[in-house]
C-alpha atoms as a PDB file:
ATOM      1  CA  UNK A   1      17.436 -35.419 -96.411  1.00  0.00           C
ATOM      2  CA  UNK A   2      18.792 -37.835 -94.046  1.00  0.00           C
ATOM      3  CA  UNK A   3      18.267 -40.870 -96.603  1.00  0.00           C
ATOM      4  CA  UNK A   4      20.041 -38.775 -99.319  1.00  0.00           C
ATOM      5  CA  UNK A   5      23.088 -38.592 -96.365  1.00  0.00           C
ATOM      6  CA  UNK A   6      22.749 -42.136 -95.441  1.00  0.00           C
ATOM      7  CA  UNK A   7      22.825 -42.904 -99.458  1.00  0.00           C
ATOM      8  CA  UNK A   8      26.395 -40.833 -99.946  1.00  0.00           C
ATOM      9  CA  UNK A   9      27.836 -42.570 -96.311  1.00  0.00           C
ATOM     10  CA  UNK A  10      27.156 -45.760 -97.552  1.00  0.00           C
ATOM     11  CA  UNK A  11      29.012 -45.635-101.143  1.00  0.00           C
ATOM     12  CA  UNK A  12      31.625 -47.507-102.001  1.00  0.00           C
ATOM     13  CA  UNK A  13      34.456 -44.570-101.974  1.00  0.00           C
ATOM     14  CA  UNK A  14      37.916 -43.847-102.268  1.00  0.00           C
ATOM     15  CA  UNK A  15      39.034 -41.629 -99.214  1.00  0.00           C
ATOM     16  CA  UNK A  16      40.629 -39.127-101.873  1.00  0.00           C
ATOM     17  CA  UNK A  17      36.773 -38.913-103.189  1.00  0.00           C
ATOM     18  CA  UNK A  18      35.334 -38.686 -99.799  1.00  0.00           C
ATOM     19  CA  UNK A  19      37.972 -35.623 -99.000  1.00  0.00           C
ATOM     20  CA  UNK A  20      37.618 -34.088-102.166  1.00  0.00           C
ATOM     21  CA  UNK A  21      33.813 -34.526-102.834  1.00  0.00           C
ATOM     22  CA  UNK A  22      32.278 -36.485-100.181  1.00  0.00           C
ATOM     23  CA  UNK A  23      32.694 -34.106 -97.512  1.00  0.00           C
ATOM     24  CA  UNK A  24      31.320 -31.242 -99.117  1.00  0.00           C
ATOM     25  CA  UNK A  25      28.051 -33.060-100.460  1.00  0.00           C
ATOM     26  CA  UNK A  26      27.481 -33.937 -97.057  1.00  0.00           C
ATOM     27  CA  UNK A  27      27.760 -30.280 -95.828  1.00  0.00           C
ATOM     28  CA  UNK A  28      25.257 -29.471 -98.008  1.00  0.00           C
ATOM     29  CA  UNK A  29      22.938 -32.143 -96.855  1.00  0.00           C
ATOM     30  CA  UNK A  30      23.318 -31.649 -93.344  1.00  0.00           C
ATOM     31  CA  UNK A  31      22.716 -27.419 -93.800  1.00  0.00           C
ATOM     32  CA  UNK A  32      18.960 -28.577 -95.345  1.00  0.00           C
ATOM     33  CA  UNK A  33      18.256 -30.807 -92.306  1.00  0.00           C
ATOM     34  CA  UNK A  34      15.292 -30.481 -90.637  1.00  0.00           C
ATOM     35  CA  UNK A  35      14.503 -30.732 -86.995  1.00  0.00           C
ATOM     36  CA  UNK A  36      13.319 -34.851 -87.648  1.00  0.00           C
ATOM     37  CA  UNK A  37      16.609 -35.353 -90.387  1.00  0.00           C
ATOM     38  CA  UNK A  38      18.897 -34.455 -87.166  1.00  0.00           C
ATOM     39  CA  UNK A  39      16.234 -36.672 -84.366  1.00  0.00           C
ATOM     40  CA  UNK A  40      16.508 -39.546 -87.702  1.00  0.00           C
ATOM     41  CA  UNK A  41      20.673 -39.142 -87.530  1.00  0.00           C
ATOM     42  CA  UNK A  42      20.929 -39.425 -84.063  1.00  0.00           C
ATOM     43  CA  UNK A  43      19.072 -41.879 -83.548  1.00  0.00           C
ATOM     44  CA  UNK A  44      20.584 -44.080 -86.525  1.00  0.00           C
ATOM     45  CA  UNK A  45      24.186 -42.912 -86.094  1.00  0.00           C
ATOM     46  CA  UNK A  46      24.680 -45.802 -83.257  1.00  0.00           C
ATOM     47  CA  UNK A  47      23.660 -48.893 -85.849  1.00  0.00           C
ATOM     48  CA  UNK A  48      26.553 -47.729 -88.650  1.00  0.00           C
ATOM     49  CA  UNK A  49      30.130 -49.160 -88.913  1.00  0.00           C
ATOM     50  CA  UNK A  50      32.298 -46.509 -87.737  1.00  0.00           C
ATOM     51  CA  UNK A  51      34.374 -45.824 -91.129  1.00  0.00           C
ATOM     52  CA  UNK A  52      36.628 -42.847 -91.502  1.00  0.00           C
ATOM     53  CA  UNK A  53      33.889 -41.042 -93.100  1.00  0.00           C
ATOM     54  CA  UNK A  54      31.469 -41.918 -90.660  1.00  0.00           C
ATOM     55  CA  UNK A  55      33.985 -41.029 -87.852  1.00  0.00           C
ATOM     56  CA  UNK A  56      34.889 -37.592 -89.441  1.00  0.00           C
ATOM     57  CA  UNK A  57      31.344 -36.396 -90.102  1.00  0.00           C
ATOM     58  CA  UNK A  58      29.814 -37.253 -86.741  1.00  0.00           C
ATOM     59  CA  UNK A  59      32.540 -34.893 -85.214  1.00  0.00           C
ATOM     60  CA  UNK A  60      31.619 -32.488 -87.484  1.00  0.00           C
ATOM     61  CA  UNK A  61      28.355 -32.486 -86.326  1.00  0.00           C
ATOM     62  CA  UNK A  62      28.949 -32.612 -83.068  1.00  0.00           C
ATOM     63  CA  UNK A  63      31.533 -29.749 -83.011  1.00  0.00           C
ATOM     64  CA  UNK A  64      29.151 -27.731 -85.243  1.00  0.00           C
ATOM     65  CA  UNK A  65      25.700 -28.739 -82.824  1.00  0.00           C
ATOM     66  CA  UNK A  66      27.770 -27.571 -79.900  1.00  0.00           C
ATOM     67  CA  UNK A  67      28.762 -24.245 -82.011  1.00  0.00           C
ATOM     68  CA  UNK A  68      25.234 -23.224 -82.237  1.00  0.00           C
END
């Protein structure tokens, strides 16, 4: 799963596509993660440009890590 979320962070986007689509593909990515998908993402998260998209879903995933 993480490969299918580093697939859709890497596409060439418009930010009304990332809002309107982008954002919810990815939140249906990140709910099948496993245990190594989330170890894989953190680890990986570091070597990425720090795009909007990038920016936005890492603090939704830390906001929703520190919620469980």
């Amino acid at each position: 799963m993480f490969r299918e979320l580093d697939n859709l962070l890497s596409a060439d986007t418009t930010v009304d596509s990332w809002s309107d689509d982008g954002c919810l593909i990815a939140s249906e990515i990140l709910s099948d993660f496993s245990l190594n998908d989330w170890e894989e993402l953190s680890n990986q998260v570091l070597n990425k440009p720090k795009s909007g998209s990038v920016k936005s879903l890492i603090v939704w995933i830390m906001s929703a890590k520190n919620m469980s």
